[in-house]
Protein backbone atom coordinates (compact mmCIF):
# COMPACT_ATOMS: atom_id res chain seq x y z
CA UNK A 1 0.00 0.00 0.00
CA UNK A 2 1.30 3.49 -1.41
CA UNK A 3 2.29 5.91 1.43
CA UNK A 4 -0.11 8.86 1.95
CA UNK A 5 -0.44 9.91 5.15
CA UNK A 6 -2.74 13.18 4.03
CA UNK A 7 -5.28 10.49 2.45
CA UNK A 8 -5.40 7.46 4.69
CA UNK A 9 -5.82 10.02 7.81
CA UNK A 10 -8.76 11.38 6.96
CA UNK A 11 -11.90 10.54 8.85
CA UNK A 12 -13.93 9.38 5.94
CA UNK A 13 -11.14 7.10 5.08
CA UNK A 14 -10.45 5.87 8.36
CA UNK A 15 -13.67 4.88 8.99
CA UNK A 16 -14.78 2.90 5.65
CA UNK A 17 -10.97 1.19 5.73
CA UNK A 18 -11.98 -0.12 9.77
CA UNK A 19 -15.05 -1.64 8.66
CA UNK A 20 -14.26 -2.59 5.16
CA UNK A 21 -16.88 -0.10 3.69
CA UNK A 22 -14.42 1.02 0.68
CA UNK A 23 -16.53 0.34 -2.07
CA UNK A 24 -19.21 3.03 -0.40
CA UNK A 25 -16.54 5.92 -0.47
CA UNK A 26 -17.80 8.97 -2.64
CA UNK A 27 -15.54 11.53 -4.51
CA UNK A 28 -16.34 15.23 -2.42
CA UNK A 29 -17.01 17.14 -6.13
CA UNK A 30 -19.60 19.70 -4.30
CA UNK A 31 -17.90 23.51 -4.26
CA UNK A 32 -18.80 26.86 -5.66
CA UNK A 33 -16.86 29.19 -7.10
CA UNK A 34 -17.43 33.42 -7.75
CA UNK A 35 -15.86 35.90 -8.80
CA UNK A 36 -16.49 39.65 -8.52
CA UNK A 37 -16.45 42.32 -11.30
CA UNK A 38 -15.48 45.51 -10.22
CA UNK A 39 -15.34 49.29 -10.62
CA UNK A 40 -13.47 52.40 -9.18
CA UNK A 41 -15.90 55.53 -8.05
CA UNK A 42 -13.33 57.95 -7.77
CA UNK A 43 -13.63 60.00 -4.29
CA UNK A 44 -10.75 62.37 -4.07
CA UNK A 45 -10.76 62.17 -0.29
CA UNK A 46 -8.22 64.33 1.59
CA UNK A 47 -7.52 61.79 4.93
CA UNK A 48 -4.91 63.38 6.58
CA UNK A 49 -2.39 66.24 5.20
CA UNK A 50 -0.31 63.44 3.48
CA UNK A 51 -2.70 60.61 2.80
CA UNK A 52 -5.61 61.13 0.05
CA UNK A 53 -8.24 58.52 -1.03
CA UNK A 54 -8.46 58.72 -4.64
CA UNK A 55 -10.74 55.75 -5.33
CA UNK A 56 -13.20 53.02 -4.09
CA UNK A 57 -13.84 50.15 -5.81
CA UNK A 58 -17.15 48.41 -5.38
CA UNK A 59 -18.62 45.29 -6.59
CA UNK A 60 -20.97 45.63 -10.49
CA UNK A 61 -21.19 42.04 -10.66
CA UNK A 62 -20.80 38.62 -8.90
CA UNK A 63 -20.38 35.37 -11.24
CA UNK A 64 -20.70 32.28 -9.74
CA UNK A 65 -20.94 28.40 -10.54
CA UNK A 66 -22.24 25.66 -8.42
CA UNK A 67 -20.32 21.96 -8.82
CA UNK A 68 -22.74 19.20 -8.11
CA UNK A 69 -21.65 15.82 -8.02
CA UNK A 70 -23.72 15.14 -11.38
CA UNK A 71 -23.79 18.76 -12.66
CA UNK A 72 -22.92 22.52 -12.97
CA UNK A 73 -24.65 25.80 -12.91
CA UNK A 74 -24.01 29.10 -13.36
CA UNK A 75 -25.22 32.37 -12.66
CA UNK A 76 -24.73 35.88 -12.34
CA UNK A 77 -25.72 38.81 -10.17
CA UNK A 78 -25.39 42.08 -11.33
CA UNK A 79 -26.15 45.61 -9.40
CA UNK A 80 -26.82 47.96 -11.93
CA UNK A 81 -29.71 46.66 -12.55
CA UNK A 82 -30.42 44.31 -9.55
CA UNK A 83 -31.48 40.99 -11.86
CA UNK A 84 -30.53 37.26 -11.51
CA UNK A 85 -29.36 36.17 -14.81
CA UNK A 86 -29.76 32.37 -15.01
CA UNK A 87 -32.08 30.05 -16.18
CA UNK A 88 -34.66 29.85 -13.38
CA UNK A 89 -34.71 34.01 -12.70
CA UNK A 90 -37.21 35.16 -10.95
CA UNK A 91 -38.21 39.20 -10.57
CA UNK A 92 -35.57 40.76 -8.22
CA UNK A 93 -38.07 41.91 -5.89
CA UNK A 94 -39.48 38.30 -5.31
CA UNK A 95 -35.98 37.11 -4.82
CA UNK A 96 -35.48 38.99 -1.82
CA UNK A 97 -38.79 37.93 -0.61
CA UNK A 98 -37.61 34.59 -0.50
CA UNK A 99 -34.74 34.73 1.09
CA UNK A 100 -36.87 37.36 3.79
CA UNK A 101 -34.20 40.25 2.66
CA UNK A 102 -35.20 44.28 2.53
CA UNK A 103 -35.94 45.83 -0.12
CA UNK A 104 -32.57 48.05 0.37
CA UNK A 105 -30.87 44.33 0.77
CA UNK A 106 -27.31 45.01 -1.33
CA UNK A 107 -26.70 42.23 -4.38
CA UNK A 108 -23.93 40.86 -2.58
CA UNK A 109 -26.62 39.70 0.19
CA UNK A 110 -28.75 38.13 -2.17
CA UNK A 111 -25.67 36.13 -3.86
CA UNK A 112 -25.09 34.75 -0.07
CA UNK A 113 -28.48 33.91 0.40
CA UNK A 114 -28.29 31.77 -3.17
CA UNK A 115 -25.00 30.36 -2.18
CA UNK A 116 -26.36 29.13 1.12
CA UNK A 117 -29.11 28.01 -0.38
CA UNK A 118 -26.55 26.09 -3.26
CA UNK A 119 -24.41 24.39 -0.17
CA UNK A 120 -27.49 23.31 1.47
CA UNK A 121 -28.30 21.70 -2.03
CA UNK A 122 -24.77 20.13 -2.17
CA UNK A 123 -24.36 19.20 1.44
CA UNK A 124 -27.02 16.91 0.95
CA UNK A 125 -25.67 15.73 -2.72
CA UNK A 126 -22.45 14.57 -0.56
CA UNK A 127 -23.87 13.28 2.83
CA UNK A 128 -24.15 9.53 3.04
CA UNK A 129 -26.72 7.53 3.61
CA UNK A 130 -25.30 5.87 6.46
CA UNK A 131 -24.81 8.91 9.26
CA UNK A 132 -22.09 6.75 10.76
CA UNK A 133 -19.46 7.64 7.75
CA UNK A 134 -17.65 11.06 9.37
CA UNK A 135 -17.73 13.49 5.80
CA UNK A 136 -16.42 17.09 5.38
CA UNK A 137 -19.46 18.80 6.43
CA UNK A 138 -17.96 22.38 5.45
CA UNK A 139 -19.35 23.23 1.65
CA UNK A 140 -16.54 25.36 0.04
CA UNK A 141 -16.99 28.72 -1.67
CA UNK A 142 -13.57 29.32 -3.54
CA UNK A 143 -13.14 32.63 -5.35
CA UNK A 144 -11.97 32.88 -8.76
CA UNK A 145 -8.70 35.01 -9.72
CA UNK A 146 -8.37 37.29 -7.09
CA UNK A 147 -9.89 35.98 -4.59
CA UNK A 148 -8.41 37.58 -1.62
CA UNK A 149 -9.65 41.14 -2.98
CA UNK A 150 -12.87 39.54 -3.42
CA UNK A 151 -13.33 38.44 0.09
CA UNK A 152 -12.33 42.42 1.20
CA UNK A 153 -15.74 43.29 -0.81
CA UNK A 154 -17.56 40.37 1.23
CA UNK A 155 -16.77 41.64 4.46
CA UNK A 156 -19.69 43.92 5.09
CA UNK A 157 -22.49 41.89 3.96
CA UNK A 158 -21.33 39.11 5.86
CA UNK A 159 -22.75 41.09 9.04
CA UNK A 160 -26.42 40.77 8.56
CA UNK A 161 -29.34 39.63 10.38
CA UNK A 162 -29.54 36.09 8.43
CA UNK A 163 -26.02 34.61 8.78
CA UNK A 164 -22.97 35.35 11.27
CA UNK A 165 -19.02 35.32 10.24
CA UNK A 166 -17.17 33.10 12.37
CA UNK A 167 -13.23 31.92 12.19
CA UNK A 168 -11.12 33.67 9.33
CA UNK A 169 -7.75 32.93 8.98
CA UNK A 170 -5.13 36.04 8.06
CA UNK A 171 -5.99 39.40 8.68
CA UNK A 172 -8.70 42.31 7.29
CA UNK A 173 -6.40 43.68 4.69
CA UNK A 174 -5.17 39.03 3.42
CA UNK A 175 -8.12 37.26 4.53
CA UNK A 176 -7.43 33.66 3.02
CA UNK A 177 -10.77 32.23 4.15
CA UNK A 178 -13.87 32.81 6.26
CA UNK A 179 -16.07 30.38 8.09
CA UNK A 180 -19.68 31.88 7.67
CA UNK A 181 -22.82 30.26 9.48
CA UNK A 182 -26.43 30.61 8.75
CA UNK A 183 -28.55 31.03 11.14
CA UNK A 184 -31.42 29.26 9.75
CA UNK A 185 -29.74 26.42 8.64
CA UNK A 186 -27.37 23.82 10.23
CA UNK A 187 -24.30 23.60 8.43
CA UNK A 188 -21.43 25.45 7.34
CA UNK A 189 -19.49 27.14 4.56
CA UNK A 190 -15.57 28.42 4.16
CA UNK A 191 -15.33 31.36 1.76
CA UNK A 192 -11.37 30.77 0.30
């Protein structure tokens, strides 16, 4: 037997190698991925007598693709004219209905609520049926290019009324990832 320490160490491994469950072990494919498209509003901000703000960039558009086991599917969020562009979108206004956001609920808090919704959906998708079998019960949400800048622009919608920000690891300016609970729902997801 090959030596791989990272591998045979894991829980899920452990477990269906002790009692000889192999043949039920299932490939962890579930993730989703974003990535934010940006603009600069220039502010021309005079901070102190040697430090001036000359820009702010802010979010236009969030695209994102959910990896099921036995599919993909993408969509994309845009602000400027606060629509859901996939195949199943809905009026904006009935979106935020039914994820019980305001009306003055930003884009970026409707793209969480979808992507909890999405984990939930592939949580399940990898869960076995036998609740014995230990799995990774976080669902990840990896961003695309430059991710750490994307994660700066998450940081204020992440402090809302529906889910909480737990354990990050780095610091505000090089967040690497973020452990963000709903508080509705059960389970877990790590924004990378």
């Amino acid at each position: 037997m090959p030596k791989c320490p990272a591998t045979l160490s894991h829980p899920t491994i452990e477990h269906l190698m002790a009692y000889r469950l192999t043949d039920q072990f299932k490939v962890q494919r579930g993730f989703i991925t974003y990535d934010f498209q940006i603009f600069s509003d220039q502010v021309m901000k005079n901070i102190t007598d040697q430090t001036t703000l000359v820009s702010r960039l802010s979010g236009l558009s969030i695209a994102s693709t959910e990896v099921y086991p036995n599919q993909d599917k993408s969509y994309e969020f845009v602000m400027r004219c606060n629509k859901l562009f996939d195949e199943l979108a809905y009026n904006y206004q009935e979106q935020l209905e039914k994820y019980e956001l305001t009306n003055s609920s930003p884009f970026i808090h409707l793209w969480l609520a979808q992507t909890f919704e999405s984990a939930e959906q592939i949580y399940w998708c990898q869960k076995y049926g036998d609740v014995n079998i230990p799995f990774d019960k976080y669902v990840k949400v990896l961003g695309w290019n430059s991710s750490r800048f994307d994660i700066a622009l998450l940081w204020d919608a992440l402090d809302c009324e529906l889910w909480t920000m737990g354990v990050y690891i780095g610091d505000l300016n090089n967040t690497k990832s973020i452990t963000v609970t709903h508080k509705k729902i059960t389970y877990e997801t790590t924004i990378y």
